[in-house]
Protein backbone atom coordinates (compact mmCIF):
# COMPACT_ATOMS: atom_id res chain seq x y z
CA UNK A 1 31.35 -105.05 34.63
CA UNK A 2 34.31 -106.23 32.71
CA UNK A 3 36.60 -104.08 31.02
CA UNK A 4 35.36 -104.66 27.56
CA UNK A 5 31.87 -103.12 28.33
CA UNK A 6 33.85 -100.44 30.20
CA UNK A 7 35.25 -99.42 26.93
CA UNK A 8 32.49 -100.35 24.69
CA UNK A 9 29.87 -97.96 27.28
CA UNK A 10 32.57 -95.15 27.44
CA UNK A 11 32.95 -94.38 23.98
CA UNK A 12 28.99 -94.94 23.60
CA UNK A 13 28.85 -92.06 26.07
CA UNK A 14 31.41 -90.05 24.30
CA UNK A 15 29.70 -91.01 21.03
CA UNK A 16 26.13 -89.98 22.41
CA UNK A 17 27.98 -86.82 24.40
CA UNK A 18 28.96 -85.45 21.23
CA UNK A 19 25.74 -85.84 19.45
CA UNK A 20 24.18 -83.92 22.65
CA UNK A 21 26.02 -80.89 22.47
CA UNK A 22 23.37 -80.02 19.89
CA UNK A 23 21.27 -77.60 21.63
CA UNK A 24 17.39 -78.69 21.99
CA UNK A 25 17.91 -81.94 19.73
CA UNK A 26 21.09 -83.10 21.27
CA UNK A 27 19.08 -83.55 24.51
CA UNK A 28 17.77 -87.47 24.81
CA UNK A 29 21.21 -88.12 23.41
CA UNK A 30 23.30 -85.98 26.68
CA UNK A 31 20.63 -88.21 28.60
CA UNK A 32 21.67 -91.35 27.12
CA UNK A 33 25.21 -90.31 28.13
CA UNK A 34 24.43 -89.30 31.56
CA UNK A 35 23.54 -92.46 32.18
CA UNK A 36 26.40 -94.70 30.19
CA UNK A 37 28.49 -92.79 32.22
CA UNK A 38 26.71 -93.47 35.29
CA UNK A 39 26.19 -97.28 34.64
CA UNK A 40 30.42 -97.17 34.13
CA UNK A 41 30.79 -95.20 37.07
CA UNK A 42 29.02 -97.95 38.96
CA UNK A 43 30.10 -101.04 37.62
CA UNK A 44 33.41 -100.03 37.47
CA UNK A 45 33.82 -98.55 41.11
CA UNK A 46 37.63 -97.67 41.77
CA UNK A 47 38.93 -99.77 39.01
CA UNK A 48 41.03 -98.67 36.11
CA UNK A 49 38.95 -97.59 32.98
CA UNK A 50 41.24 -97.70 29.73
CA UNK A 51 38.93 -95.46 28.32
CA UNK A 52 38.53 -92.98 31.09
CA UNK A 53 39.66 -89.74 28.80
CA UNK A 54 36.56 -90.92 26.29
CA UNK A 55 34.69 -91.14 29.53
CA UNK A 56 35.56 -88.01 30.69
CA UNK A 57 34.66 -86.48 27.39
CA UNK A 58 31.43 -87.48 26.85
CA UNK A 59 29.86 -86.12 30.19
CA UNK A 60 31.53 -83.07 29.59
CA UNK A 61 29.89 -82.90 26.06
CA UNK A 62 27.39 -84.41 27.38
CA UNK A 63 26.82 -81.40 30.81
CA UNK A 64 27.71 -78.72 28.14
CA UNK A 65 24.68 -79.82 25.94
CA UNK A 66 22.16 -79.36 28.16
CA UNK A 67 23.61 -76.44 29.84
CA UNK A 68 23.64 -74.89 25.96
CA UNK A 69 20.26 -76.12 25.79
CA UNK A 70 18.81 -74.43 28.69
CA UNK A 71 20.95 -70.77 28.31
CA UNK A 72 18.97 -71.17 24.78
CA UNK A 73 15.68 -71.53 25.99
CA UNK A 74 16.03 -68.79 28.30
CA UNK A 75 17.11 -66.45 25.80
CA UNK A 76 14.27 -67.07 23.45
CA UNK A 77 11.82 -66.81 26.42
CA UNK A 78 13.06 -64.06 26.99
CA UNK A 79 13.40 -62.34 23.44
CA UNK A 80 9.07 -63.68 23.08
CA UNK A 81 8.50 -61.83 26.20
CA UNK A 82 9.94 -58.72 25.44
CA UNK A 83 8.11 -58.87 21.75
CA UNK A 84 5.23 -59.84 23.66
CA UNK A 85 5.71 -56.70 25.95
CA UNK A 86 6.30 -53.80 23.85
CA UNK A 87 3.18 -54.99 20.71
C-alpha cells in the first residue's frame, strides 16, 4: 500500500468512525471503519502512517460506537423486561 491510500483509507476510517459513534445507526459505518483501519494496519505493517492520529481516531470513534450501541440495547432490554414484569 502506498502512502497516498494510507492517508486517503485513514481519514475514510476517521470519517466513517465518526459517523459510527451514532448509537444503533452508526453501526455498518464503525464496521466500515474497523476494517479501513484493519486493511491500513496490514498494508502498511511497521511503516510510517502520516495520518496515524486520524487513524487512531477513527477506531476509537469507531470501538466507542458500538460499545454505545450495545450499553443501549441492554438498557432498553432491560427497561421492556421490567415493564414486561411488573403489567
Amino acid at each position: 500500500m502506498d502512502k497516498i491510500e494510507a492517508i486517503q483509507r485513514s481519514l475514510r476510517c476517521f470519517t466513517l468512525g465518526l459517523i459510527g459513534i451514532v448509537p444503533l445507526l452508526g453501526v455498518p459505518f464503525a464496521l466500515l471503519a474497523l476494517d479501513n483501519f484493519r486493511q491500513v494496519r496490514r498494508g502498511l505493517g511497521a511503516q510510517w502512517n502520516p495520518a496515524q492520529a486520524y487513524l487512531r481516531w477513527g477506531i476509537a470513534t469507531a470501538i466507542s460506537g458500538l460499545f454505545l450501541t450495545i450499553v443501549l440495547t441492554f438498557v432498553v432490554a432491560i427497561i421492556i423486561v421490567q415493564q414486561l414484569a411488573f403489567a
